[in-house]
Protein backbone atom coordinates (compact mmCIF):
# COMPACT_ATOMS: atom_id res chain seq x y z
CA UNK A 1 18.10 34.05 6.32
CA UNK A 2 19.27 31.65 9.01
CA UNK A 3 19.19 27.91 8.79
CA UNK A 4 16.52 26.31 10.99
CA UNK A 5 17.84 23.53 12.54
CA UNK A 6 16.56 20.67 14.53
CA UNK A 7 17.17 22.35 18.01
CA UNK A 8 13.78 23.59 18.19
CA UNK A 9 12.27 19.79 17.49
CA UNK A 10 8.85 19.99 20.11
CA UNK A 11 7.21 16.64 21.17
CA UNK A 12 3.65 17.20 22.19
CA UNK A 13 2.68 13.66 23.75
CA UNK A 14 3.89 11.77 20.64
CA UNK A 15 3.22 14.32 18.31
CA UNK A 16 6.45 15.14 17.19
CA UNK A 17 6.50 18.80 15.72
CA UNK A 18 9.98 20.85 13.72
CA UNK A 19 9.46 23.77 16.16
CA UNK A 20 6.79 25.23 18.67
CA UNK A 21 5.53 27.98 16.33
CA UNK A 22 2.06 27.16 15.73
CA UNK A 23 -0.66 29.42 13.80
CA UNK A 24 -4.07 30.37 15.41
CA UNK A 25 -7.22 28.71 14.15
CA UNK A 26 -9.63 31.61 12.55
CA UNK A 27 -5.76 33.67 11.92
CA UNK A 28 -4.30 31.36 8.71
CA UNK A 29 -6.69 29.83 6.66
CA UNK A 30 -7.28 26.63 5.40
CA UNK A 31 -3.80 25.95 3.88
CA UNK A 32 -1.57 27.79 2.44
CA UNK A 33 -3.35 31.51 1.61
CA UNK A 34 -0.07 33.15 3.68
CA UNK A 35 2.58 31.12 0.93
CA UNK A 36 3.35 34.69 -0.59
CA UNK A 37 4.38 36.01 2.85
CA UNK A 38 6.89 32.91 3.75
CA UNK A 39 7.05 29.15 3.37
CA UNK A 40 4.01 27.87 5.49
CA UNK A 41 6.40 24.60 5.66
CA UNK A 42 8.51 26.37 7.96
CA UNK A 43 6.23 26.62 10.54
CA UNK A 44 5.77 24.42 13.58
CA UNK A 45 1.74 23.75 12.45
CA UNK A 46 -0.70 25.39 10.99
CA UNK A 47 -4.20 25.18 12.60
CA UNK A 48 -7.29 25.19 10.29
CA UNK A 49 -9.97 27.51 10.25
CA UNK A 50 -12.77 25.86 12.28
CA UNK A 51 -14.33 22.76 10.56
CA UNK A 52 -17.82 22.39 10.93
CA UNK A 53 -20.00 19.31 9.58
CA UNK A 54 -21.79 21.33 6.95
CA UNK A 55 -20.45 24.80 5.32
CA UNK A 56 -21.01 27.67 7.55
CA UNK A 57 -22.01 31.13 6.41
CA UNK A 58 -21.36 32.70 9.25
CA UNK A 59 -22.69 36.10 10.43
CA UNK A 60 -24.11 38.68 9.25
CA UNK A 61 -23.21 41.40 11.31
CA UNK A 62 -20.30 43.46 11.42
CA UNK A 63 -17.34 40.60 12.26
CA UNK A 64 -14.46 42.37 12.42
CA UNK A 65 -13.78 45.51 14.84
CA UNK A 66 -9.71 46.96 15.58
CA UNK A 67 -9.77 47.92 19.35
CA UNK A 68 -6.39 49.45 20.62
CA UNK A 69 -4.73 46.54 22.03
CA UNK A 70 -6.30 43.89 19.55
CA UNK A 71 -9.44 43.53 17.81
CA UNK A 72 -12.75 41.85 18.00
CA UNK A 73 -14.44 39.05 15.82
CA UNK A 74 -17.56 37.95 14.96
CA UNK A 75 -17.15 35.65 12.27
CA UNK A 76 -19.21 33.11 13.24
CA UNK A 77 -17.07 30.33 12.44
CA UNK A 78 -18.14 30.30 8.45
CA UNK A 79 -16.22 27.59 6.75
CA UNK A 80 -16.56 25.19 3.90
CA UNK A 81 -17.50 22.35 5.60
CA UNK A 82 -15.68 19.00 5.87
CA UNK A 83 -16.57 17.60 2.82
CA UNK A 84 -14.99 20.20 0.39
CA UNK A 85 -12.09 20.61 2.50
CA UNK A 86 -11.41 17.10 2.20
CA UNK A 87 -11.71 17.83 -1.07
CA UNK A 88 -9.92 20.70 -1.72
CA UNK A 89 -7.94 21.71 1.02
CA UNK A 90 -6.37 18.94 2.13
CA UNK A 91 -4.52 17.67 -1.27
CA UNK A 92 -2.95 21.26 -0.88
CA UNK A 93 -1.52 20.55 2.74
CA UNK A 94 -0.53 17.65 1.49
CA UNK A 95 1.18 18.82 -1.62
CA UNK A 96 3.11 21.43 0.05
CA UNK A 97 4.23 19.32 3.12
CA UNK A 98 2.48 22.10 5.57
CA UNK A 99 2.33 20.38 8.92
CA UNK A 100 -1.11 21.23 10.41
CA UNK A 101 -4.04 20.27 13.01
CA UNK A 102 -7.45 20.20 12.13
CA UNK A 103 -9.81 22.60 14.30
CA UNK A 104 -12.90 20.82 14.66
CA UNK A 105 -16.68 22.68 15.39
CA UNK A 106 -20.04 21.57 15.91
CA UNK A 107 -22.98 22.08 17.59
CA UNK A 108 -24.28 18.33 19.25
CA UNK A 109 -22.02 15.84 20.55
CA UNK A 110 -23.18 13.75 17.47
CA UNK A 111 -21.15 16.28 15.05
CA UNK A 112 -18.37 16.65 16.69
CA UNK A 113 -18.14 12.91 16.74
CA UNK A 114 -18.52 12.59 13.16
CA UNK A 115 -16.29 15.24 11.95
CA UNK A 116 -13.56 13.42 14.20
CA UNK A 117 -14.45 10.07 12.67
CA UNK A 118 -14.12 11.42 8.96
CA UNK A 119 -11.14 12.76 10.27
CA UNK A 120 -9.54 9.85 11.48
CA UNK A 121 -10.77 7.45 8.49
CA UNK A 122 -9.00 10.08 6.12
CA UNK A 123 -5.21 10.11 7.75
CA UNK A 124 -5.42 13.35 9.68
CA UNK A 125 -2.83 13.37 12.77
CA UNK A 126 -3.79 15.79 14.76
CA UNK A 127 -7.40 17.64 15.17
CA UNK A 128 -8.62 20.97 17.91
CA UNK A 129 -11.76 20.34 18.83
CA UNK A 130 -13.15 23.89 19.19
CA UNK A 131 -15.22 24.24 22.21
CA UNK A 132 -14.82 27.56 23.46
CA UNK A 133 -15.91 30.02 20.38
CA UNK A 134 -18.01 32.94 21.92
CA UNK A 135 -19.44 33.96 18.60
CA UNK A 136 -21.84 31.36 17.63
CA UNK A 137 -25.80 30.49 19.07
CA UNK A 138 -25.40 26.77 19.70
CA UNK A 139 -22.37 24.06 20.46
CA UNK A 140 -18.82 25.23 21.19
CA UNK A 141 -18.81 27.76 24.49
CA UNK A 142 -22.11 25.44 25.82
CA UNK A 143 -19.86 22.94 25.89
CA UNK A 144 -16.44 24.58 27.17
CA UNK A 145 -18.07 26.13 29.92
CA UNK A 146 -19.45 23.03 32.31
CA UNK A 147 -16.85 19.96 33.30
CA UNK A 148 -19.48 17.62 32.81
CA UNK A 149 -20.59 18.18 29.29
CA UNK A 150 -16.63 18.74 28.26
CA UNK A 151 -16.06 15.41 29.69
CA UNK A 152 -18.87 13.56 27.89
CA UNK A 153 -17.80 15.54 24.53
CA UNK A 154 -14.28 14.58 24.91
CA UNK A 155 -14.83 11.15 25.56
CA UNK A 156 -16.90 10.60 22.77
CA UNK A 157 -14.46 11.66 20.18
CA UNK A 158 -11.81 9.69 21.51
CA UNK A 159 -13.77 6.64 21.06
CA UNK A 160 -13.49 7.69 17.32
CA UNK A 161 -10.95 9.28 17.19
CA UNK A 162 -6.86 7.86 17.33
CA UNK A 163 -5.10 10.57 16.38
CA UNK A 164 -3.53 13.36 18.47
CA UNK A 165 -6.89 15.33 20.25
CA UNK A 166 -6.03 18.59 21.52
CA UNK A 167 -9.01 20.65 23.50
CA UNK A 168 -9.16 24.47 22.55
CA UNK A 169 -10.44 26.06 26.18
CA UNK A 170 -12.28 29.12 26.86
CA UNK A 171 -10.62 31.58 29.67
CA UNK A 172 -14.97 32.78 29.90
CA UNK A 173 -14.98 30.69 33.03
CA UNK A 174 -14.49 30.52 36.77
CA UNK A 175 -12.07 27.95 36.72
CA UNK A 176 -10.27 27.25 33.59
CA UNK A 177 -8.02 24.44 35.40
CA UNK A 178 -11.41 21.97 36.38
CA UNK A 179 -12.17 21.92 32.64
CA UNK A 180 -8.87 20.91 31.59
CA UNK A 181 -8.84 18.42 34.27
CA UNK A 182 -12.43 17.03 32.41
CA UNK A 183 -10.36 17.09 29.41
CA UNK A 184 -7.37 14.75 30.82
CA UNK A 185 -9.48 12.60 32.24
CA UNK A 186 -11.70 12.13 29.15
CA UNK A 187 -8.71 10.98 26.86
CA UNK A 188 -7.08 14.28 25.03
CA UNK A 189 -3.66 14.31 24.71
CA UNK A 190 -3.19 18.44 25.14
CA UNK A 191 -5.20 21.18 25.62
CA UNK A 192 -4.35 25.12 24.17
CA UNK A 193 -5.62 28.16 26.04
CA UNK A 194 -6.97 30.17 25.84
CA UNK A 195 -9.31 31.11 23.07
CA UNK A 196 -11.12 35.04 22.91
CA UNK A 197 -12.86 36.40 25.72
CA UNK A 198 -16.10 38.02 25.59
CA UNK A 199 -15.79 41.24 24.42
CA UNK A 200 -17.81 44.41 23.11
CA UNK A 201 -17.30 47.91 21.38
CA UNK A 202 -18.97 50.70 21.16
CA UNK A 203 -18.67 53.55 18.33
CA UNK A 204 -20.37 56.43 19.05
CA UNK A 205 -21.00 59.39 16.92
CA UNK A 206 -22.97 62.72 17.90
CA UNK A 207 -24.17 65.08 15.06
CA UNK A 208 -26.54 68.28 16.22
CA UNK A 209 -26.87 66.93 19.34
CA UNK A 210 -28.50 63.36 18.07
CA UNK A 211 -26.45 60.57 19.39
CA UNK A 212 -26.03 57.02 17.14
CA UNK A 213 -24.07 54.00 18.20
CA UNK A 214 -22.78 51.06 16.72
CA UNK A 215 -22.13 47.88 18.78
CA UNK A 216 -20.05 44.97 17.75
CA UNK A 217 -19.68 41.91 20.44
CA UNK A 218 -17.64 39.00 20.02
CA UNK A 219 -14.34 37.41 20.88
CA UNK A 220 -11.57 39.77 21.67
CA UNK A 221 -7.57 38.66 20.87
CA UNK A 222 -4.48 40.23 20.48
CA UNK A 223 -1.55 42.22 22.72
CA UNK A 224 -4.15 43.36 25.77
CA UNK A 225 -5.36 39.06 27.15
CA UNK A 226 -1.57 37.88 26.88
CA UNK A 227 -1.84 38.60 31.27
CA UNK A 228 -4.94 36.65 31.20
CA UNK A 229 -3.60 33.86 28.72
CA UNK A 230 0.07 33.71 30.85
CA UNK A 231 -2.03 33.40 34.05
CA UNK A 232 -4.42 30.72 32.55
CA UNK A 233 -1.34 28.95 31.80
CA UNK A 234 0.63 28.80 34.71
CA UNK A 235 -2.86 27.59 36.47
CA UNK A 236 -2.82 24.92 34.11
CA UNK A 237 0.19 23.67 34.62
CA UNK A 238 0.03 23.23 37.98
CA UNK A 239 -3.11 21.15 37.17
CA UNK A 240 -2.66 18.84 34.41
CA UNK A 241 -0.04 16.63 32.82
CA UNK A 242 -0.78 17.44 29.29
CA UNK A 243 0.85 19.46 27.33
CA UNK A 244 -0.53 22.98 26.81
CA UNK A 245 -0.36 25.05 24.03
CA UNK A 246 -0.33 28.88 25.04
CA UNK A 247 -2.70 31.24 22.72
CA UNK A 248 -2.86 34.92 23.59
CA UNK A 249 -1.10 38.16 22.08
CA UNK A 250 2.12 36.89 21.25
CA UNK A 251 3.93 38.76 18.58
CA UNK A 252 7.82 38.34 20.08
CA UNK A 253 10.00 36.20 20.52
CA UNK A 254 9.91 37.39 24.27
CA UNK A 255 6.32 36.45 24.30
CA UNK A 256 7.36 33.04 23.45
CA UNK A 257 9.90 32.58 26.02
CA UNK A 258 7.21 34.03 28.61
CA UNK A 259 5.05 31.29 27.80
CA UNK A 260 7.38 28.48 27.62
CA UNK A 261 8.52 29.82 31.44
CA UNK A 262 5.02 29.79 32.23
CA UNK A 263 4.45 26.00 31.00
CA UNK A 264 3.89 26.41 27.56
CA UNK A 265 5.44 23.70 25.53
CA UNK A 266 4.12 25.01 22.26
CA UNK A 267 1.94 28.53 21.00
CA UNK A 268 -0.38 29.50 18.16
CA UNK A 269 0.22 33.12 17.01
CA UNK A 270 -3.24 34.30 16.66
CA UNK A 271 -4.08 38.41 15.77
CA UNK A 272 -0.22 39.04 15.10
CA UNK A 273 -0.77 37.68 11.53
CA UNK A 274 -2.98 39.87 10.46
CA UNK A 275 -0.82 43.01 10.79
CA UNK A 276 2.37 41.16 10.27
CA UNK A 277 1.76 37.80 8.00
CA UNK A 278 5.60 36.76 8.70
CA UNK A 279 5.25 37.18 12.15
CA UNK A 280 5.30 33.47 12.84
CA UNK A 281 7.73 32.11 10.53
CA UNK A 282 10.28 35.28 11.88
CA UNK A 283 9.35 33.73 15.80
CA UNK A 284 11.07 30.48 14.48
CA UNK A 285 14.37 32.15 13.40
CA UNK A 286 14.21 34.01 16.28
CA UNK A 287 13.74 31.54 18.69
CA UNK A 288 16.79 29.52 17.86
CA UNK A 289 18.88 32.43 17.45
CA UNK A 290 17.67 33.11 21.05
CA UNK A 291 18.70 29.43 22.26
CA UNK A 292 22.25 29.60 20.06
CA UNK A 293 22.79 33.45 21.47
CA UNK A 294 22.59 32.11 25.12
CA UNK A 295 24.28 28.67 25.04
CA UNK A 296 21.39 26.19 25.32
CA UNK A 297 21.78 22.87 23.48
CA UNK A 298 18.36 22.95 22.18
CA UNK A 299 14.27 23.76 23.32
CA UNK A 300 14.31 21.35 25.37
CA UNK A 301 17.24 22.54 27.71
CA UNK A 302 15.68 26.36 27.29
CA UNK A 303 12.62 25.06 29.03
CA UNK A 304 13.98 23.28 31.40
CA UNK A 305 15.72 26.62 32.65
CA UNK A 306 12.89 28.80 32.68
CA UNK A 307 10.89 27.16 34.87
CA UNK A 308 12.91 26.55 37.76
């Protein structure tokens, strides 16, 4: 296996990162649960399944549905909680030098606050505050859906918070590039787009003429937003001066260079994973192979040539 070297070194703002290759919240688990696959180390970042204040059940409904160019989820954003990741998935991370970012959930203003305050007395670099999650009653999509209430949200965590804050935005809107905006304004230091959309299924099944249906509605990823996720992208980089993170079907190294040329200066490989669990750390080797096959000095020269 190739050497990764540091060509594909990414600075976010300050945060300085080995490579671009990030993993999708909700796609990679707490830590390292994909070890037996490759070295999580590897990677770029991980980012956490969604933190919430308390442990999260999540729901009870079906939460997982294939559709042909992705899938659907309904998880609900169970997790742990903060305290018992602190606890005991942290020291793991920690252990096995896995670079990662927190993704943060809650449901008032007053929780996310919190969480990012815990966060930030216990060392933690970099957090996603998770505002765009279409699968849960309360918090989250409320507040990635209205400027106002992002900005208020935003800027209350920062006041807490002194680490790197990166906003996780929903595409579920009419302009994607006014929330970001909010975002800038309120303090973050990046923002990644775009989470699921809003998405349903519907099975149906006829026996002797009696029809039954079963519906499953939640957030839909994989191969069939990456248009909607390139286009979010380019709109945001016209419109802030952040960096973004792209999210959205990417399972090639193609798909990484599309996003870079569209203003990406990082991505989180989200569905990809669960079909092919080396998907991400196989983007990293194949990245720099793709920068040493056609000349460029390093990432930084790559980018600079796909977007002029």
């Amino acid at each position: 296996m190739a050497v990764i070297t540091n060509k594909l070194q990414t600075n976010l703002n300050g945060l300085i990162l080995k490579n671009p290759i990030m993993t999708a919240s909700g796609t990679y688990g707490y830590n390292n649960e994909y070890n037996d696959f490759i070295d999580v180390s590897t990677l770029g970042a991980i980012v956490t399944k969604a933190i919430s204040l308390n442990p999260r059940v999540g729901n009870k409904h079906i939460r997982i549905t294939e559709t042909q160019a992705g899938m659907i989820n309904s998880i609900g954003l169970e997790n742990v909680g903060i305290e018992k990741f602190l606890e005991e998935k942290l020291p793991v991370l920690k252990t096995d030098n896995i670079e990662f970012i927190v993704n943060v959930a809650g449901s008032t203003i007053e929780e996310y606050v919190q969480i990012a305050k815990i966060c930030n007395e216990n060392g933690i670099k970099a957090i996603e505050l998770n505002v765009s999650c279409p699968n849960v009653k309360t918090g989250c999509l409320e507040f990635g859906v209205d400027e106002n209430s992002l900005y208020e949200l935003v800027k209350a965590v920062r006041q807490e918070y002194s680490g790197f804050l990166i906003v996780k935005l929903t595409p579920n809107v009419t302009s994607i590039e006014k929330l970001a905006q909010a975002v800038q304004k309120a303090g973050a230091d990046a923002v990644s787009a775009i989470n699921t959309l809003k998405g349903s299924q519907i099975k149906i099944s006829c026996v002797n003429g009696k029809i039954s249906k079963t519906i499953v509605t939640g957030g839909y990823s994989g191969k069939g937003i990456k248009p909607v996720a390139i286009g979010a992208v380019m709109r945001l980089s016209k419109a802030v001066d952040i960096p973004i993170i792209g999210i959205g079907g990417i399972e090639t190294v193609e798909d990484v260079i599309e996003f870079l040329s569209a203003g990406a200066d990082a991505v989180q490989v989200g569905t990809a994973n669960f079909t092919h669990p080396d998907i991400a750390q196989k983007l990293v080797f194949e990245l720099e192979e793709y920068i040493n096959k056609n000349g460029f000095k390093d990432l930084d020269e790559l980018k600079k040539e796909l977007r002029k």
